[in-house]
PDB file of N, CA and C in Angstrom:
ATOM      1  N   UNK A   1     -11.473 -42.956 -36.774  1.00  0.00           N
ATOM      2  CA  UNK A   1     -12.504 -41.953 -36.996  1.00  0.00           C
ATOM      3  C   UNK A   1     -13.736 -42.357 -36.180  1.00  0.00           C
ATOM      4  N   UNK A   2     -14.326 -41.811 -35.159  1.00  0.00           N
ATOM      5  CA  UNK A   2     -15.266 -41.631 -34.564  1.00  0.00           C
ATOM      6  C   UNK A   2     -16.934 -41.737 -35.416  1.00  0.00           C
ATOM      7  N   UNK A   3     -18.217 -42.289 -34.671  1.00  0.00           N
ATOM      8  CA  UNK A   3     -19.189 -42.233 -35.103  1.00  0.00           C
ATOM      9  C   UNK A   3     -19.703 -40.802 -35.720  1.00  0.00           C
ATOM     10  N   UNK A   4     -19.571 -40.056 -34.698  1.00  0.00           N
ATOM     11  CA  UNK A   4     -19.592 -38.747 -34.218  1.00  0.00           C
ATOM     12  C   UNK A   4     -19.283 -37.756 -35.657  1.00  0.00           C
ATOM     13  N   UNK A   5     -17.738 -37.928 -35.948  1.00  0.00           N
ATOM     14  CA  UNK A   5     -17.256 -37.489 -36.592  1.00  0.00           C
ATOM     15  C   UNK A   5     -17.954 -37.975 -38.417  1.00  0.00           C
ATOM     16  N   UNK A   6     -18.488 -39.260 -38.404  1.00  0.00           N
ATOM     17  CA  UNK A   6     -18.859 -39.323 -39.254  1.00  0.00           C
ATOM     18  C   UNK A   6     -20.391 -38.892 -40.026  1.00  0.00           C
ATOM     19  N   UNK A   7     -21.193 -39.130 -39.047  1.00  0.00           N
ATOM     20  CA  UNK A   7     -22.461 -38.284 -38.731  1.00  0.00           C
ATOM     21  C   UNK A   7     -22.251 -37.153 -39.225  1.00  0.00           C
ATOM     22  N   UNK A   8     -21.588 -36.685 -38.758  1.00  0.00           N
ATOM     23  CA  UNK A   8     -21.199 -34.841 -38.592  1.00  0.00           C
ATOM     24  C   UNK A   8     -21.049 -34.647 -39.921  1.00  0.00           C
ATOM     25  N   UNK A   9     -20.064 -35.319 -40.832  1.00  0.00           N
ATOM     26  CA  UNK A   9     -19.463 -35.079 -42.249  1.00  0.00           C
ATOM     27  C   UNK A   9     -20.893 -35.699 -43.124  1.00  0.00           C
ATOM     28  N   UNK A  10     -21.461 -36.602 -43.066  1.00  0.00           N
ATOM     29  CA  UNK A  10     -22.424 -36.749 -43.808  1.00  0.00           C
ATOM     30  C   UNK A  10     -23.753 -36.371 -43.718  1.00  0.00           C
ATOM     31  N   UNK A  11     -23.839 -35.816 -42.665  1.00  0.00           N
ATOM     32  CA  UNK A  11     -25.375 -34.625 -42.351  1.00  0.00           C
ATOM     33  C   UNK A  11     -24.819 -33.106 -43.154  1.00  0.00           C
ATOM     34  N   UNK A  12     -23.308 -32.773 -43.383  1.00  0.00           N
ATOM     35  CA  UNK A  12     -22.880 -31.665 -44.265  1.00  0.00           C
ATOM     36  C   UNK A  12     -23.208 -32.051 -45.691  1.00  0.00           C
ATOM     37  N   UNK A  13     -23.115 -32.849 -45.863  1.00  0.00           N
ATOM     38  CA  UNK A  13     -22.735 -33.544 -47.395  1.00  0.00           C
ATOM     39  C   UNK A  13     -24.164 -33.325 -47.898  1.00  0.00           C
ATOM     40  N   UNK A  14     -25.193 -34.548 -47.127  1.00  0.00           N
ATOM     41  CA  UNK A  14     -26.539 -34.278 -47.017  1.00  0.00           C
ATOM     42  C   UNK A  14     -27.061 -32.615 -47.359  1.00  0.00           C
ATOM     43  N   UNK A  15     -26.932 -32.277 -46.149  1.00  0.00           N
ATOM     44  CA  UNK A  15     -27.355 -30.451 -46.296  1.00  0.00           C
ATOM     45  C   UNK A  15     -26.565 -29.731 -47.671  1.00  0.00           C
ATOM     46  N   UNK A  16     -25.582 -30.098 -47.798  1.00  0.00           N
ATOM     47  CA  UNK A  16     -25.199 -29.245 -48.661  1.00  0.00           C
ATOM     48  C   UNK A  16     -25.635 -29.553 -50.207  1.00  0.00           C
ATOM     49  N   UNK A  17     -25.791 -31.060 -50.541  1.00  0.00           N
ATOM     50  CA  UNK A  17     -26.579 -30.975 -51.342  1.00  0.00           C
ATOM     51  C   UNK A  17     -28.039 -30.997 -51.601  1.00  0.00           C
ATOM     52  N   UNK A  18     -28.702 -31.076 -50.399  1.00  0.00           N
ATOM     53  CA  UNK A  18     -30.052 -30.566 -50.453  1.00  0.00           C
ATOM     54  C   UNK A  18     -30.357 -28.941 -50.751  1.00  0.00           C
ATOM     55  N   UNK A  19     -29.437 -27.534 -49.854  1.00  0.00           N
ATOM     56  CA  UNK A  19     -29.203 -26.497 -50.423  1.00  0.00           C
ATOM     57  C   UNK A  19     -28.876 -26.337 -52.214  1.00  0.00           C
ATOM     58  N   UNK A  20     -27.913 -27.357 -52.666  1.00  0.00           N
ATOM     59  CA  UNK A  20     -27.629 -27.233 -53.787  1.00  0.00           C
ATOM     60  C   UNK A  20     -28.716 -27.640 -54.671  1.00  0.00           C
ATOM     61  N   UNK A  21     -30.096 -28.393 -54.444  1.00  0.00           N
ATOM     62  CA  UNK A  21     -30.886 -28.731 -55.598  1.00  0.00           C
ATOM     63  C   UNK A  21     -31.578 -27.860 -55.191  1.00  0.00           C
ATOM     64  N   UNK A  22     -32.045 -27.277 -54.037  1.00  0.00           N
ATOM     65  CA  UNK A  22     -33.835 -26.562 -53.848  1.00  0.00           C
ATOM     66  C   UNK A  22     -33.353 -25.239 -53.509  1.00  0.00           C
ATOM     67  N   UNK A  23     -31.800 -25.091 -53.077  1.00  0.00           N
ATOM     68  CA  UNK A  23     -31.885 -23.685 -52.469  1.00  0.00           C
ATOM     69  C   UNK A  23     -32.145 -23.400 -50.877  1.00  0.00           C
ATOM     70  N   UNK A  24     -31.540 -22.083 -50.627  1.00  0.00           N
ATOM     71  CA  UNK A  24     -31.062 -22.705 -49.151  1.00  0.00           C
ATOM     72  C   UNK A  24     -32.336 -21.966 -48.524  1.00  0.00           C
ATOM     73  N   UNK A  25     -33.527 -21.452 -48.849  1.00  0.00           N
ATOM     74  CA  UNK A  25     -35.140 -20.893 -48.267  1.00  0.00           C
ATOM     75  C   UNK A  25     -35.980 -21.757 -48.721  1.00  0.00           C
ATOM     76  N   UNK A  26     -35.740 -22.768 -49.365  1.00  0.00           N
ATOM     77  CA  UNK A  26     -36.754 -24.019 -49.493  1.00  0.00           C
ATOM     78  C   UNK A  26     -36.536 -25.479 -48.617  1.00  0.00           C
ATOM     79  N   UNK A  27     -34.661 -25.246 -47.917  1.00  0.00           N
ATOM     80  CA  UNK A  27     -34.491 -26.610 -47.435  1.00  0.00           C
ATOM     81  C   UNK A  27     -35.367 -26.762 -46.474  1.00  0.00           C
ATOM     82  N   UNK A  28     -35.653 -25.791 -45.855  1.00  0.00           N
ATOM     83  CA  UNK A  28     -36.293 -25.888 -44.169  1.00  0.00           C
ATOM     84  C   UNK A  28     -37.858 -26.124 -44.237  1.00  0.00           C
ATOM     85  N   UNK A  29     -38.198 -26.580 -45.250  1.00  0.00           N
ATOM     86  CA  UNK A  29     -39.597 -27.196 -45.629  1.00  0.00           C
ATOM     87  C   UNK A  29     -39.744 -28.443 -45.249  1.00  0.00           C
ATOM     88  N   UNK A  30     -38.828 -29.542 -45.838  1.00  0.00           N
ATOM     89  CA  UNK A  30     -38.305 -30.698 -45.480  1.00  0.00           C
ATOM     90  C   UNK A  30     -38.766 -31.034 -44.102  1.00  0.00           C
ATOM     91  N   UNK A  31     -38.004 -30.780 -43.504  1.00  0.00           N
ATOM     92  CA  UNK A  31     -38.543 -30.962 -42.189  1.00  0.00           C
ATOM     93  C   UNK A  31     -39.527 -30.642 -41.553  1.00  0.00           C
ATOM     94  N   UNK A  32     -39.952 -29.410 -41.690  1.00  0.00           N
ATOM     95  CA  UNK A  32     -41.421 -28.912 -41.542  1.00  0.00           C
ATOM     96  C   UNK A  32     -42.342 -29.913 -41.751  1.00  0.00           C
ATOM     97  N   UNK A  33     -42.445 -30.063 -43.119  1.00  0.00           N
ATOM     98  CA  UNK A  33     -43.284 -31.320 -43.603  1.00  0.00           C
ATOM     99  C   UNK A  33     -43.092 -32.343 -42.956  1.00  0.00           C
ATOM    100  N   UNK A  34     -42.308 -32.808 -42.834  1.00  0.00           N
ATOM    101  CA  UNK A  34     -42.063 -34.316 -42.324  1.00  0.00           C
ATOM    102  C   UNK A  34     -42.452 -34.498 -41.091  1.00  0.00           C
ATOM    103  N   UNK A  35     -42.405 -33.540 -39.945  1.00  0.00           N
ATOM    104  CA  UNK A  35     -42.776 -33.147 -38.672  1.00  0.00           C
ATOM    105  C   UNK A  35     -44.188 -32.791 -38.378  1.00  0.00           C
ATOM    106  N   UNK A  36     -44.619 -32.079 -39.429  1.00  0.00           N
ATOM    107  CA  UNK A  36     -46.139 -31.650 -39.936  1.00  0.00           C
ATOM    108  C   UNK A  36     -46.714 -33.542 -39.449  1.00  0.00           C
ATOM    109  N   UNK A  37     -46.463 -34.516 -41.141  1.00  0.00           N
ATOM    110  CA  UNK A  37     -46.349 -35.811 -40.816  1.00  0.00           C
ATOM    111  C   UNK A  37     -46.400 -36.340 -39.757  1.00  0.00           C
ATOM    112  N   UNK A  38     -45.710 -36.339 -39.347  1.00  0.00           N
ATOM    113  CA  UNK A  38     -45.746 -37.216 -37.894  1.00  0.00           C
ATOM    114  C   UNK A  38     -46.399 -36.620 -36.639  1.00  0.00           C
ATOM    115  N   UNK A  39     -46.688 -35.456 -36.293  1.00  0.00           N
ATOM    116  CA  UNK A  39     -47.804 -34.996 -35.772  1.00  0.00           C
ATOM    117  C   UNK A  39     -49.206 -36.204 -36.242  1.00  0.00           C
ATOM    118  N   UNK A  40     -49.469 -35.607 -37.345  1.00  0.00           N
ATOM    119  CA  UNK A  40     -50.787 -36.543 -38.357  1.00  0.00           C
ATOM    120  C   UNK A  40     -51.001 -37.855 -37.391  1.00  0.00           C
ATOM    121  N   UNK A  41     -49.729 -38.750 -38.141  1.00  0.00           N
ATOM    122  CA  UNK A  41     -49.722 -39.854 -37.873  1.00  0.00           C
ATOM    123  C   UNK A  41     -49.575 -40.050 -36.319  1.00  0.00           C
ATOM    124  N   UNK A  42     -48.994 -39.299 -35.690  1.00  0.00           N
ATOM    125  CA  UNK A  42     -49.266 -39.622 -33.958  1.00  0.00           C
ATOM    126  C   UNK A  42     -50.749 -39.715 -33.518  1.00  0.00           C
ATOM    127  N   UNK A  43     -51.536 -38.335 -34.152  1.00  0.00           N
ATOM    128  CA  UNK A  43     -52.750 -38.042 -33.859  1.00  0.00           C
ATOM    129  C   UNK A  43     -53.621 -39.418 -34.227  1.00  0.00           C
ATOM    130  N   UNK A  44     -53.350 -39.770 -35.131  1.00  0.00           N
ATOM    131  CA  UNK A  44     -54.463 -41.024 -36.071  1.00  0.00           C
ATOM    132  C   UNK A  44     -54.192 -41.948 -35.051  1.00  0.00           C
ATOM    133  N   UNK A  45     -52.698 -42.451 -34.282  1.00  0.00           N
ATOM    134  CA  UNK A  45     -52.412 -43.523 -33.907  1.00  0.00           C
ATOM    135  C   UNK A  45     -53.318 -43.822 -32.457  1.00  0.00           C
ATOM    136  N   UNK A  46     -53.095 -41.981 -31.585  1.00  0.00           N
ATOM    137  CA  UNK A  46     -53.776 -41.972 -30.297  1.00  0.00           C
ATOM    138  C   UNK A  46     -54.933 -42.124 -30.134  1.00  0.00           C
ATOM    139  N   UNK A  47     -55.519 -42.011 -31.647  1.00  0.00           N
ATOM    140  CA  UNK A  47     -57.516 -41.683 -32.091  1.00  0.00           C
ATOM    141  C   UNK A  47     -57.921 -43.026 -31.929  1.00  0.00           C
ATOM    142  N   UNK A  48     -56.973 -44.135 -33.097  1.00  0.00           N
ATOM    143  CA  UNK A  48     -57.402 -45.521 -32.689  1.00  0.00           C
ATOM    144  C   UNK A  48     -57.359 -46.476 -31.502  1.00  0.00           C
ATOM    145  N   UNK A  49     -56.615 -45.885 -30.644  1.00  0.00           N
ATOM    146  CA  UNK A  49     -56.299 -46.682 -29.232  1.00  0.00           C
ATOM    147  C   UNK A  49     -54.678 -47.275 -29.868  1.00  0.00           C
ATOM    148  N   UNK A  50     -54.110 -47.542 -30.820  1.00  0.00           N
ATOM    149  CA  UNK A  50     -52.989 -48.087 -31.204  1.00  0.00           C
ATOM    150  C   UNK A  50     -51.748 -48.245 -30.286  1.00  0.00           C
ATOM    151  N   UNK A  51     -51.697 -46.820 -29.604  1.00  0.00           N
ATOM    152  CA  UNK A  51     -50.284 -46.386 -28.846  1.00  0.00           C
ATOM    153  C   UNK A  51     -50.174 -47.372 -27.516  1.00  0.00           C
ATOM    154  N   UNK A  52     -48.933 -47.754 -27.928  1.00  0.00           N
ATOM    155  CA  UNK A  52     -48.562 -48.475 -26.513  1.00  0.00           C
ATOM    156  C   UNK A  52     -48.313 -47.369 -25.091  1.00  0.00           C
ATOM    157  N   UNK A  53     -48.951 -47.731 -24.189  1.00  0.00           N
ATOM    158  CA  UNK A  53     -48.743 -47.395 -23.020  1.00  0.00           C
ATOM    159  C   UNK A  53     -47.629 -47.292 -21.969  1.00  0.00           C
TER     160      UNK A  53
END
């Protein structure tokens, strides 16, 4: 069995029970948010001089 193949089956598993607790018009928040996040935290990092070059 391939990496590939396993990825694949447990990003379903994942999704499908994330659909199954919140519902499948709330999953796509998740990421939103989290992406929202890391925007933030990029911004804060470039503000302090932090980012490697």
């Amino acid at each position: 069995m391939s990496s590939s193949a396993v990825s694949t089956a447990l990003g379903g598993v994942t999704g499908g029970l994330g659909v199954a607790a919140v519902g499948l018009l709330h999953v796509f928040w998740f990421p939103a948010v989290f992406s929202a996040l890391a925007v933030l935290g990029l911004a804060a990092m470039a503000r302090s001089g932090r980012v490697l070059s």
